[in-house]
Protein backbone atom coordinates (compact mmCIF):
# COMPACT_ATOMS: atom_id res chain seq x y z
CA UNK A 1 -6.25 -85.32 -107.55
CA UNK A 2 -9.13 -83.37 -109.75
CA UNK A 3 -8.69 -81.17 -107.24
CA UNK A 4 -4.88 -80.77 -107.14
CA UNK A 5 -4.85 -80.48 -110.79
CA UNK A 6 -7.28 -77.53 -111.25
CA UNK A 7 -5.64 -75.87 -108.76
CA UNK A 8 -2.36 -76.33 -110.68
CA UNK A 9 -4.29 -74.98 -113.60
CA UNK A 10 -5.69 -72.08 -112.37
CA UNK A 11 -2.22 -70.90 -111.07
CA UNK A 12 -0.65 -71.30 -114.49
CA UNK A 13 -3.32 -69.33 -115.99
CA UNK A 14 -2.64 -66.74 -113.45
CA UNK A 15 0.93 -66.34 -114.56
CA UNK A 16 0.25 -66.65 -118.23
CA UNK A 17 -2.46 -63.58 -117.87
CA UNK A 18 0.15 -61.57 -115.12
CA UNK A 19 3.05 -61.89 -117.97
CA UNK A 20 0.92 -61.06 -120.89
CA UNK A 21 -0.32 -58.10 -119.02
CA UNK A 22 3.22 -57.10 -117.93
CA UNK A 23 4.05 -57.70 -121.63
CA UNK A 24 1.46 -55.25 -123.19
CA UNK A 25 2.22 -52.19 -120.58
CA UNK A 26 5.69 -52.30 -121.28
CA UNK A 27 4.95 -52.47 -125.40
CA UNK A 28 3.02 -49.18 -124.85
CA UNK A 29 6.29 -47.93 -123.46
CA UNK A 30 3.94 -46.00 -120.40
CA UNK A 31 6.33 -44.49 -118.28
CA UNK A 32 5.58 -45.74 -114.54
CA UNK A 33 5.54 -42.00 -113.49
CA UNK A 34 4.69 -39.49 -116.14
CA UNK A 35 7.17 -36.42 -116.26
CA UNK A 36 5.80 -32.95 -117.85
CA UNK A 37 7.02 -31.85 -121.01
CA UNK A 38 7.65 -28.14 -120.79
CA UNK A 39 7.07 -26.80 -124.39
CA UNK A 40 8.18 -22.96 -124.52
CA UNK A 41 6.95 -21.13 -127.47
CA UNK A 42 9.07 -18.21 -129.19
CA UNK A 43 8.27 -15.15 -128.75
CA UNK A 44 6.23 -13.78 -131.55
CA UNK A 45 8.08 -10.35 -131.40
CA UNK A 46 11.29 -12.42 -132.46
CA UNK A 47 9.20 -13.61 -135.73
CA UNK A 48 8.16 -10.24 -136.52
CA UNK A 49 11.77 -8.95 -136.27
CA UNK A 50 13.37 -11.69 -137.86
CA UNK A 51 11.29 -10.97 -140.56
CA UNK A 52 11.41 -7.55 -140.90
CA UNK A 53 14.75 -8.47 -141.77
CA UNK A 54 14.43 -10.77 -144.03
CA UNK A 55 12.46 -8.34 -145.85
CA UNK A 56 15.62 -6.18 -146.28
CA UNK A 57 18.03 -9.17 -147.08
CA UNK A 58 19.87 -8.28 -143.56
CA UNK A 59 22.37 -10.45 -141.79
CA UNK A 60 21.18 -9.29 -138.26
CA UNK A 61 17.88 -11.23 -138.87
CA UNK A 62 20.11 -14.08 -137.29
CA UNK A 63 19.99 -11.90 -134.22
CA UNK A 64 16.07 -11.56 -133.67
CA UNK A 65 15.91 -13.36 -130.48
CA UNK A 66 19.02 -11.04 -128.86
CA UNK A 67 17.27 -7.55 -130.37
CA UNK A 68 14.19 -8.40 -128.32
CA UNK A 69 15.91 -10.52 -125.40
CA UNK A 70 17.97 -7.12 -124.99
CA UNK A 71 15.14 -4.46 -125.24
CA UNK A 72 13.34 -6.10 -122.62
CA UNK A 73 16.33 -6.73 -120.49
CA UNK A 74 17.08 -2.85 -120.58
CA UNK A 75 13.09 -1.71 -120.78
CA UNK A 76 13.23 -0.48 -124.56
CA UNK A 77 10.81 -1.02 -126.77
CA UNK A 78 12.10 -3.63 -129.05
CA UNK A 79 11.72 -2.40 -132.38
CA UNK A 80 13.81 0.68 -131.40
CA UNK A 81 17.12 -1.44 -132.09
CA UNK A 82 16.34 -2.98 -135.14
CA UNK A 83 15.17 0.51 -135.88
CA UNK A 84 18.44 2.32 -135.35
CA UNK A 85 19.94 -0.25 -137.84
CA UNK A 86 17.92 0.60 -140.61
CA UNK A 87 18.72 4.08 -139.96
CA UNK A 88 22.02 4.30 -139.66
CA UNK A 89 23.62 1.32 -141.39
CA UNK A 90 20.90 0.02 -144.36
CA UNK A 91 19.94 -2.78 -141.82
CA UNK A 92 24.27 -3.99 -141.90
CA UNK A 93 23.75 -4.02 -146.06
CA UNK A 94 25.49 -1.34 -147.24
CA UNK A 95 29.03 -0.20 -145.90
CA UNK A 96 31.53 -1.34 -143.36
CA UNK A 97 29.81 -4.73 -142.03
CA UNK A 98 33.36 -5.72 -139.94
CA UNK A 99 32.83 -3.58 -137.08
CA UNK A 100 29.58 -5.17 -136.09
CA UNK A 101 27.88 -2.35 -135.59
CA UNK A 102 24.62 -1.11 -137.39
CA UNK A 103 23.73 0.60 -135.18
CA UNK A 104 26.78 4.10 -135.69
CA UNK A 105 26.85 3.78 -131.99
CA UNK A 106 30.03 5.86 -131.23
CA UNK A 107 33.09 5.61 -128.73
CA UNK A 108 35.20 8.15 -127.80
CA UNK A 109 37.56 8.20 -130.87
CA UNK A 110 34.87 7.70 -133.20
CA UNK A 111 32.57 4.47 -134.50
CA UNK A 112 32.69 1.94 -131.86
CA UNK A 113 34.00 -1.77 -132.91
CA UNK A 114 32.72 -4.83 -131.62
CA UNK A 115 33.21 -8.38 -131.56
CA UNK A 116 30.27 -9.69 -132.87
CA UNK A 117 26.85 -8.65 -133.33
CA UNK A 118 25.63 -9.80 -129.89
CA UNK A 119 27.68 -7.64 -128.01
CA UNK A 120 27.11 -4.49 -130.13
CA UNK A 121 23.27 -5.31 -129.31
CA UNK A 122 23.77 -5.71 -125.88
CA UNK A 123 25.82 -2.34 -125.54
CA UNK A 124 23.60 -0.32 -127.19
CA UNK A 125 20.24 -1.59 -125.65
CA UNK A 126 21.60 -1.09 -122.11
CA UNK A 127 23.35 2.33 -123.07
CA UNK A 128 19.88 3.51 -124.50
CA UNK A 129 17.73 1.93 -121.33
CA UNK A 130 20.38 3.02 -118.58
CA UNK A 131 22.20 5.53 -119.78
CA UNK A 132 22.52 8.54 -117.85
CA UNK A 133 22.88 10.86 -121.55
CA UNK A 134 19.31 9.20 -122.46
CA UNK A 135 17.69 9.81 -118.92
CA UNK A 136 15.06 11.99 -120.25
CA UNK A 137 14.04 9.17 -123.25
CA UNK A 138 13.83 6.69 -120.36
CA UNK A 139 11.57 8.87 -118.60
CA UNK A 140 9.31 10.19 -121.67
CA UNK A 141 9.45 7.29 -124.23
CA UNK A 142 9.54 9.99 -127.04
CA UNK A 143 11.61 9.05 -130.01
CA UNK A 144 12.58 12.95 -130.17
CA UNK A 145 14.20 12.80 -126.66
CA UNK A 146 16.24 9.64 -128.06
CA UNK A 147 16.95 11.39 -131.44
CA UNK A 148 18.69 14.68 -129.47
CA UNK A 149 20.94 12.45 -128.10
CA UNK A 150 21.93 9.73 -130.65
CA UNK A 151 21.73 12.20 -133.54
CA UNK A 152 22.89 15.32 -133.00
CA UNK A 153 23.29 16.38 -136.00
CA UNK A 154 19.46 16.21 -137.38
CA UNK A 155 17.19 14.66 -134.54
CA UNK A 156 14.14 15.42 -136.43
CA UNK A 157 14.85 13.59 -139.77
CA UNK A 158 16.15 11.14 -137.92
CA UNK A 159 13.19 10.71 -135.30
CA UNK A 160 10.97 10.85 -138.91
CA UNK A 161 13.06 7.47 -140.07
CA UNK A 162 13.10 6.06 -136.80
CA UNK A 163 9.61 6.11 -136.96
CA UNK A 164 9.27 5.08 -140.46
CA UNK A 165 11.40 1.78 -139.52
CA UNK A 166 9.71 0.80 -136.16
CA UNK A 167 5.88 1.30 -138.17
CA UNK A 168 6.76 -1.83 -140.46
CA UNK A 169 7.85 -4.00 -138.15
C-alpha cells in the first residue's frame, strides 16, 4: 500500500510540474516556431530630399520617396528631379501649383498637366533617363547635355542653378 501510494504521489507531482511548465511557456507567449521579422530601413536619400524640401516650405517634400524611387527606376541621379523643381517652379511655391508640375516639363501645346504629382514625377524621370531627345545626357551624365535640351532658351544659367540646387541637397 506504501508502495501504491508513493507511486500515486509521484505521478501527481509529475502532472502538477508538466502543467506548471506548460503554464509558464505559454505566459512568455514563445512562439513554437519563430518567424523573422523583416525590418526595411528608408532610404537615406529620401530623408535628405524630403528635407531639402522642407527647407523651402515645398509641398513635393510629400513626394521624397517617388523623386528617388523614380531616378533610380530610370538611372538618374536623384537629386536631378528635385533639382529641376527648384529651377523652374520655386520648388511648386510660387505660381500655378494645379497642373502638378514643377518641373515646366512641356507637351506639345505648351506646359504639360498632370494628375497628381506622382505621375508628373514619373513622366519626367523616365523622359529624362529614356528619352531619345536626352540620349547624349544619358550617355555623358553632364548637366550641360541635359540643360541643351530641357532649356533651350539659356542652358548655361540654367545648368549654373541646376547645379546650385542639386549641391544642397
Amino acid at each position: 500500500m506504501k508502495l501504491a501510494t508513493a507511486y500515486i504521489i509521484i505521478l501527481v507531482s509529475l502532472f502538477i510540474y508538466g502543467e506548471y511548465t506548460r503554464q509558464q511557456s505559454n505566459s512568455r507567449n514563445v512562439p513554437e516556431k519563430a518567424e523573422a521579422v523583416v525590418v526595411q530601413k528608408e532610404d537615406a536619400r529620401v530623408e535628405e530630399v524630403r528635407a531639402f524640401f522642407f527647407r523651402y516650405n515645398s509641398p513635393l517634400a510629400s513626394y521624397a520617396k517617388e523623386f528617388v524611387e523614380e531616378a533610380d527606376r530610370n538611372g538618374i541621379d536623384y537629386k536631378i528631379l528635385p533639382a529641376i523643381a527648384g529651377v523652374e517652379s520655386t520648388f511648386e511655391t510660387n505660381g500655378n501649383i494645379y497642373d502638378h508640375n514643377p518641373f515646366g516639363y512641356m507637351c506639345e501645346s505648351g506646359p504639360c498637366y498632370f494628375d497628381d504629382y506622382p505621375s508628373a514625377i514619373k513622366r519626367v524621370a523616365k523622359t529624362i533617363g529614356n528619352g531619345n531627345a536626352y540620349a547624349r545626357f544619358q550617355e555623358t551624365g553632364q548637366i550641360i547635355e541635359l540643360a541643351t535640351v530641357y532649356n533651350v532658351v539659356s542652358p548655361e544659367d540654367w545648368t549654373f542653378k541646376l547645379k546650385y540646387f542639386m549641391e544642397r541637397i
